[in-house]
N, C-alpha and C. Protein backbone atom coordinates (compact mmCIF):
# COMPACT_ATOMS: atom_id res chain seq x y z
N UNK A 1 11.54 10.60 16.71
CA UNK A 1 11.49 9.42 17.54
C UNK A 1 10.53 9.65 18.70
N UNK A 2 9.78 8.83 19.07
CA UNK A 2 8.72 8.86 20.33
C UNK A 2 9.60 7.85 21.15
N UNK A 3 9.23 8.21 22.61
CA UNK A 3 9.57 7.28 23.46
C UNK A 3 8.20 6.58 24.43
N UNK A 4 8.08 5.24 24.24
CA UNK A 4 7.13 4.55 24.86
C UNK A 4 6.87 5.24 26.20
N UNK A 5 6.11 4.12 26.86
CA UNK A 5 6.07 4.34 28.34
C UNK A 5 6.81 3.65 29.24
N UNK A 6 7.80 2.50 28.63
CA UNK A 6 8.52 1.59 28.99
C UNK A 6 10.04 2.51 28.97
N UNK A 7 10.59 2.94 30.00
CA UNK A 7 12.14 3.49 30.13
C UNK A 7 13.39 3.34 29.16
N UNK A 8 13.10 2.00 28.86
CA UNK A 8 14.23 1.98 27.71
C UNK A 8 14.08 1.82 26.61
N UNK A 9 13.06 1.64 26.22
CA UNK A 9 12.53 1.26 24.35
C UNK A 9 12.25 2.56 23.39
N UNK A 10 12.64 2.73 22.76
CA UNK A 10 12.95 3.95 22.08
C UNK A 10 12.03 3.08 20.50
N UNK A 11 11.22 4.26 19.84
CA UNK A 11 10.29 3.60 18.65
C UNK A 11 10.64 4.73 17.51
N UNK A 12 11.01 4.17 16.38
CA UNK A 12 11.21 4.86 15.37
C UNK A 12 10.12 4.81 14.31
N UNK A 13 9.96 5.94 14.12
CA UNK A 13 8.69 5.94 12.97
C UNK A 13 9.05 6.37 11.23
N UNK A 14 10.36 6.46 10.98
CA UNK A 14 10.47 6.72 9.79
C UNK A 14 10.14 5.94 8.75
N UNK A 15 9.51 6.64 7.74
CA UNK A 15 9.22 5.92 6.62
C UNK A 15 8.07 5.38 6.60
N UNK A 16 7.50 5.42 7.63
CA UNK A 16 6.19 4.23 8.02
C UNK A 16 6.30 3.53 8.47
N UNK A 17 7.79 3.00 8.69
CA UNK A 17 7.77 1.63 9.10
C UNK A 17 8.36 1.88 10.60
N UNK A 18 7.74 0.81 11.68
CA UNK A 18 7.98 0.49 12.94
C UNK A 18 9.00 0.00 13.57
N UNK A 19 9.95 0.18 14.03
CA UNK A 19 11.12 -0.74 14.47
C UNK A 19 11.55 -0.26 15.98
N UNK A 20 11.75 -1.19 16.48
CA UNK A 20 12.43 -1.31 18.06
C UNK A 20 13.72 -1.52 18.29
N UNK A 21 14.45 -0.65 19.25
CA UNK A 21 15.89 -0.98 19.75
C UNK A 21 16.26 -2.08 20.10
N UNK A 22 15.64 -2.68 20.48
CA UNK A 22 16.01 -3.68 21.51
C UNK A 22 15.17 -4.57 21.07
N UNK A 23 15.82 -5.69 21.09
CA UNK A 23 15.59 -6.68 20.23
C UNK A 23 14.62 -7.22 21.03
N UNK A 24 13.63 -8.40 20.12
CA UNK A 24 12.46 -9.09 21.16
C UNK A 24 10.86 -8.17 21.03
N UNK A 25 11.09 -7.24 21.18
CA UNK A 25 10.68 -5.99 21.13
C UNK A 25 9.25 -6.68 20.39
N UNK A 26 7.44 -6.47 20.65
CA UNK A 26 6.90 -6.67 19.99
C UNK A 26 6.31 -5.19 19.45
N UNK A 27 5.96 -4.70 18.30
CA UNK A 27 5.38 -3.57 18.08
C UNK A 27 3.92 -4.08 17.34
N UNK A 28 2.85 -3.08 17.65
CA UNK A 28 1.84 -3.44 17.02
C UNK A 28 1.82 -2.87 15.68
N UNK A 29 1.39 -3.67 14.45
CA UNK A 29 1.29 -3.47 13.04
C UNK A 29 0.38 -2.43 12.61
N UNK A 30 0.56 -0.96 12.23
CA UNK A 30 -0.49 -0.03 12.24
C UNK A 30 0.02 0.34 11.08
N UNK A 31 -1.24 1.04 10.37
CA UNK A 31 -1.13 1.58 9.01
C UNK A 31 -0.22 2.29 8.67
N UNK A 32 0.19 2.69 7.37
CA UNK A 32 1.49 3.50 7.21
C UNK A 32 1.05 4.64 6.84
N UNK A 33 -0.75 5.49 6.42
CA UNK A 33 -0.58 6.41 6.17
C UNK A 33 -0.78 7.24 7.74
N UNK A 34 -0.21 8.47 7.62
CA UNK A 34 0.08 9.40 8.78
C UNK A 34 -1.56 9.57 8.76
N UNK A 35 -1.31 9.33 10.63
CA UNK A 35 -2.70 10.03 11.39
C UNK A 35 -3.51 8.86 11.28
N UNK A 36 -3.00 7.66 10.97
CA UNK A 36 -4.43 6.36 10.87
C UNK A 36 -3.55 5.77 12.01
N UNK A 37 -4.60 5.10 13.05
CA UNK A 37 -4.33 4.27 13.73
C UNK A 37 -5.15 3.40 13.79
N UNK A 38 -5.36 2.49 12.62
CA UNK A 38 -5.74 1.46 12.51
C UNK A 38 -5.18 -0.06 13.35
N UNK A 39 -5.17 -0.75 13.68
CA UNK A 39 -4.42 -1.77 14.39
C UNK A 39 -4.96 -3.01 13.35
N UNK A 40 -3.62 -3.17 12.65
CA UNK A 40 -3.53 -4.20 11.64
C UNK A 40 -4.20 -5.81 12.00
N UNK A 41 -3.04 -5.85 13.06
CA UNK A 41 -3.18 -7.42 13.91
C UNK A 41 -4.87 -7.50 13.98
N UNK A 42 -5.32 -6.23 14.56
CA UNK A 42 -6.89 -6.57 14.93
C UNK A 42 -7.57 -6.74 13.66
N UNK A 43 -7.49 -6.37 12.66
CA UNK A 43 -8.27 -6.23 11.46
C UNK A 43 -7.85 -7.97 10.65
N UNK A 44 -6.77 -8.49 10.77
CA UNK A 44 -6.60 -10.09 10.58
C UNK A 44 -6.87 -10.46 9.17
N UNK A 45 -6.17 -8.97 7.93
CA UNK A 45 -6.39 -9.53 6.62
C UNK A 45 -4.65 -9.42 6.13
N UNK A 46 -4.80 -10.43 5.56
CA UNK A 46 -2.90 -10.95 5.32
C UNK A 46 -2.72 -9.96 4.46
N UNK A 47 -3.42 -9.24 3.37
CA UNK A 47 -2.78 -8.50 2.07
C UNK A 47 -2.83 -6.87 3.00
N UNK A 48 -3.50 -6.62 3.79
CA UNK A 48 -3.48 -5.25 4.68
C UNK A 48 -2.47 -5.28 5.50
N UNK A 49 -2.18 -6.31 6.07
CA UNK A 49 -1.09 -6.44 6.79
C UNK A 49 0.68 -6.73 6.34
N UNK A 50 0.98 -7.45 5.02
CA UNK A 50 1.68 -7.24 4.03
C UNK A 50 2.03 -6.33 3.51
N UNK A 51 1.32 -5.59 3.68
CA UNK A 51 1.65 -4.17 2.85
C UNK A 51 1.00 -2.77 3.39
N UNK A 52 0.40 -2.94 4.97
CA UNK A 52 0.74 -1.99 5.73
C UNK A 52 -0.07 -0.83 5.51
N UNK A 53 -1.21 -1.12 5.18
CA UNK A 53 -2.05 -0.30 4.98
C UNK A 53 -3.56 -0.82 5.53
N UNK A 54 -4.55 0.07 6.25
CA UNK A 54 -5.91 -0.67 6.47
C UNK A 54 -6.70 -0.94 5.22
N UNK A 55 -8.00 -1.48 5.11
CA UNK A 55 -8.89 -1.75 3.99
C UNK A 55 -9.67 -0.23 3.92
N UNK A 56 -9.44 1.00 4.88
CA UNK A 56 -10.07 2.02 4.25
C UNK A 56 -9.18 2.67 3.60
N UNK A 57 -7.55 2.96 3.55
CA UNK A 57 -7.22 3.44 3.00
C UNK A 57 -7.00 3.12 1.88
N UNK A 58 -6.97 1.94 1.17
CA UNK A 58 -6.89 1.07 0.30
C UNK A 58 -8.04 1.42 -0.68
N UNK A 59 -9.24 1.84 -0.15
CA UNK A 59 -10.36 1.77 -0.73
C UNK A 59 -10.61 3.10 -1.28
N UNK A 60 -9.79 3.83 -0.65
CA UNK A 60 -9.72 5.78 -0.40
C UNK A 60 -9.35 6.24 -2.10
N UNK A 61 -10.05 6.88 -2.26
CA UNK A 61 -10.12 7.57 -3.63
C UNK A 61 -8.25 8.97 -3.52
N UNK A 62 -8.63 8.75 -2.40
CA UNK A 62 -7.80 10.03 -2.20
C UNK A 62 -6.64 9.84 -1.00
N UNK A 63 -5.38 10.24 -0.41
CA UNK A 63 -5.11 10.51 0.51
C UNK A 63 -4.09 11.01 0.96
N UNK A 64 -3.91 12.19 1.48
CA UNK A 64 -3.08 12.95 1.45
C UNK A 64 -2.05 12.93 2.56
N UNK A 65 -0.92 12.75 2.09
CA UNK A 65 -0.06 12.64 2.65
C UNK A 65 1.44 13.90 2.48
N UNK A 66 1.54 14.60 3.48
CA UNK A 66 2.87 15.32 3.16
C UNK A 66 2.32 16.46 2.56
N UNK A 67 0.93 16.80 2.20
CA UNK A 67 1.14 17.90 1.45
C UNK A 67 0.72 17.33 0.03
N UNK A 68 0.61 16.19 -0.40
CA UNK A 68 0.58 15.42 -1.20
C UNK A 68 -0.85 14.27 -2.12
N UNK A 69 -1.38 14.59 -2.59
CA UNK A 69 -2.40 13.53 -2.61
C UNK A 69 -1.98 12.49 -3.32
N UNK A 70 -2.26 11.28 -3.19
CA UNK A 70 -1.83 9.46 -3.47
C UNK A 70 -2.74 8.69 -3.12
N UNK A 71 -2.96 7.61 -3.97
CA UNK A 71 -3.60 6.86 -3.58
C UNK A 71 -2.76 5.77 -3.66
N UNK A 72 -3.09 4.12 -3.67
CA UNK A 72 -3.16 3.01 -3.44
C UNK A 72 -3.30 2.00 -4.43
N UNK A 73 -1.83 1.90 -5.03
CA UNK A 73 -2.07 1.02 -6.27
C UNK A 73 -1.58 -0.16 -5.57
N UNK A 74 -2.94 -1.46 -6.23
CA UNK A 74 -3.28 -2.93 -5.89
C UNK A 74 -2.12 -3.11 -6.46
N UNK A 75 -1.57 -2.87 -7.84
CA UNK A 75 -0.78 -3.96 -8.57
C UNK A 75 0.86 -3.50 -7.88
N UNK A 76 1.17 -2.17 -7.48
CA UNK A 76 2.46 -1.92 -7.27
C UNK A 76 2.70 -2.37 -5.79
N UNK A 77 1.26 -2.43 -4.92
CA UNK A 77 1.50 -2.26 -3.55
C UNK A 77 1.74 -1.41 -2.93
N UNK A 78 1.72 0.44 -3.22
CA UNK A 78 2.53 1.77 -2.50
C UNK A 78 1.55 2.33 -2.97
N UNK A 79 2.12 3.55 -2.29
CA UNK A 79 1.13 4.92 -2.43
C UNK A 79 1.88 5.66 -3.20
N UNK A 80 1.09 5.98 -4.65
CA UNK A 80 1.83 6.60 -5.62
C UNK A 80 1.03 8.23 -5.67
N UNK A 81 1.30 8.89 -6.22
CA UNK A 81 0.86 10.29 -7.02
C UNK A 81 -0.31 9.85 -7.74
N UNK A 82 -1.04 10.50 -7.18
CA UNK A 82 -2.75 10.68 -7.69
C UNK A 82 -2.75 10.73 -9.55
N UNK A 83 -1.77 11.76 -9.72
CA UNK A 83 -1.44 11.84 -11.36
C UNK A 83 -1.60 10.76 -12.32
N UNK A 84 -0.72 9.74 -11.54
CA UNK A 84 -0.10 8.95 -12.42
C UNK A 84 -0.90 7.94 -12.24
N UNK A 85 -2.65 7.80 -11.80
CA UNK A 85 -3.54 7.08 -12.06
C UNK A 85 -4.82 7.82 -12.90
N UNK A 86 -5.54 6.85 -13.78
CA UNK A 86 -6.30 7.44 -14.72
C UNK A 86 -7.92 7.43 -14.09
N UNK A 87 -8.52 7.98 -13.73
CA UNK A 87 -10.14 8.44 -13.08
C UNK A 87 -10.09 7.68 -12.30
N UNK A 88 -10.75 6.68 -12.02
CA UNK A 88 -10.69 6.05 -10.64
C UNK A 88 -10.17 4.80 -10.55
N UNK A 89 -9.25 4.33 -11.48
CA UNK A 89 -8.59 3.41 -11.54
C UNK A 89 -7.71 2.81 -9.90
N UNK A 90 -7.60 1.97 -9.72
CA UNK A 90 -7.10 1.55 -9.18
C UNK A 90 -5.22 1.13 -8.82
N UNK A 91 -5.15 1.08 -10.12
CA UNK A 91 -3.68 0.55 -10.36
C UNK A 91 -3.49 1.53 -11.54
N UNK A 92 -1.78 2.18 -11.02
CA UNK A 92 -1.37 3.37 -11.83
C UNK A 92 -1.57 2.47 -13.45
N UNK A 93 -0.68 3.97 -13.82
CA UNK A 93 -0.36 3.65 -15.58
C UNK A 93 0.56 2.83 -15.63
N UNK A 94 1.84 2.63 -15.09
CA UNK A 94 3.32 2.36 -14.86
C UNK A 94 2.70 0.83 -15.34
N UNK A 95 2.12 0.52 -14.03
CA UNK A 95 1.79 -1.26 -13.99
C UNK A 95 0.61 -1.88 -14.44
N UNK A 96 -0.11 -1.23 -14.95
CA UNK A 96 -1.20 -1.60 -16.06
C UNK A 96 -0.21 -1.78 -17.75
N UNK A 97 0.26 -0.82 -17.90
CA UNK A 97 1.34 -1.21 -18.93
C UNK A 97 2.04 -1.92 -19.07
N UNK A 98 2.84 -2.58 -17.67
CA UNK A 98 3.81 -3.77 -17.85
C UNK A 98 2.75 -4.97 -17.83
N UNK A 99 1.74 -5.11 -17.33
CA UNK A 99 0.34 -5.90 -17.14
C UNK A 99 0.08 -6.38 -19.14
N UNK A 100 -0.07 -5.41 -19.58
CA UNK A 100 -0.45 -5.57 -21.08
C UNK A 100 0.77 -6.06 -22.16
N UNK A 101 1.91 -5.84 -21.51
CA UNK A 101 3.16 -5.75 -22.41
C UNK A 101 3.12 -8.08 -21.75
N UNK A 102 3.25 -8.00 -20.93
CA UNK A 102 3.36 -9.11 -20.13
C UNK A 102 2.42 -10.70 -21.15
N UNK A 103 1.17 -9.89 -21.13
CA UNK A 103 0.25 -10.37 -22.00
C UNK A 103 0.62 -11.03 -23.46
N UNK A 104 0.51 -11.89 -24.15
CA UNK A 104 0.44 -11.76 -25.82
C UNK A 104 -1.06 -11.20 -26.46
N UNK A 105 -0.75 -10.95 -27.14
CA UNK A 105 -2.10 -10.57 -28.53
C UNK A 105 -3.00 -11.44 -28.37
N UNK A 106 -3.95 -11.14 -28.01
CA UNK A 106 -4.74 -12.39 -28.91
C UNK A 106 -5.48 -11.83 -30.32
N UNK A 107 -5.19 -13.22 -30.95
CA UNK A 107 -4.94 -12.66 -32.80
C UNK A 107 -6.69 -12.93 -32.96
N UNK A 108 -6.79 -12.40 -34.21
CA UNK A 108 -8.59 -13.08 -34.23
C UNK A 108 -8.32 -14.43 -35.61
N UNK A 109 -9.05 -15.02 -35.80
CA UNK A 109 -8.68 -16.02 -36.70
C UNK A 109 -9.16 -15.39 -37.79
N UNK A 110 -8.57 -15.34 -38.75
CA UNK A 110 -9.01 -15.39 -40.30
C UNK A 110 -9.43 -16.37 -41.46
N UNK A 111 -9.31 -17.79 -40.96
CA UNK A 111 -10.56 -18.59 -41.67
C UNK A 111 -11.04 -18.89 -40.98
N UNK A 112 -12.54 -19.17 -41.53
CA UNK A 112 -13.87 -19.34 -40.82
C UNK A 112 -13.48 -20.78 -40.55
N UNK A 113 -14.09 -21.26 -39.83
CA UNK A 113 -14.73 -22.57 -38.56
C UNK A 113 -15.12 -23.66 -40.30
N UNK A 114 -14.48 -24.63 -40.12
CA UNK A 114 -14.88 -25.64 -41.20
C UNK A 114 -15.64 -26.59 -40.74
C-alpha cells in the first residue's frame, strides 16, 4: 500500500488495479503493467483505457512482468504467457480457436455455375 500526500487516503495497488478508501476519491487511470506510468485519461483512447493498458504496451512484442514475459492479447483483453502465442501473433491460441470453432465452414460448391 502507498500512502498519498493527502493524510487520510490510503491507495491500493494490487492486481493493477487502483482503488481508494474513501469514497469520492478520484484516482488517475494508469497502465497496469508494473513500472509504466502512462496516464490513461491523458492518452483519451476508450479501448486503452477499458482495459488498462497504454498503446505501447499493447504494441510490445514482449513484456515482462514478475519475472515473467507476456504479452497482450487483442481478443482476450489480458496479459497472457508469451508461450501460449504463436510468432508474433497477436491474439493467443486459446481465442483464435474459439474465433474458428465460432465460425461455420465455408463449403466450396461442387456444381459448376449454370
Amino acid at each position: 500500500m502507498e500512502r498519498s500526500d493527502d493524510s487520510s487516503e490510503w491507495i491500493s495497488d494490487e492486481d493493477g488495479q487502483q482503488q481508494a478508501r474513501l469514497a469520492g476519491l478520484k484516482l488517475k487511470r494508469m497502465c497496469q503493467v508494473p513500472g509504466c506510468t502512462a496516464d490513461l485519461e491523458a492518452i483519451s483512447k476508450p479501448y486503452c483505457t477499458a482495459k488498462r493498458i497504454c498503446p505501447t504496451h499493447v504494441k510490445a512484442d514482449v513484456i515482462p512482468v514478475r519475472n515473467q514475459m507476456k504479452r497482450f492479447c487483442l481478443q482476450c483483453g489480458v496479459l497472457e504467457q508469451l508461450s501460449l502465442f504463436d510468432y508474433t501473433k497477436r491474439s493467443c491460441r486459446d481465442s483464435l480457436n474459439k474465433r474458428v470453432v465460432k465460425h461455420p465452414v465455408k463449403r466450396k460448391r461442387t456444381t459448376p455455375y449454370s
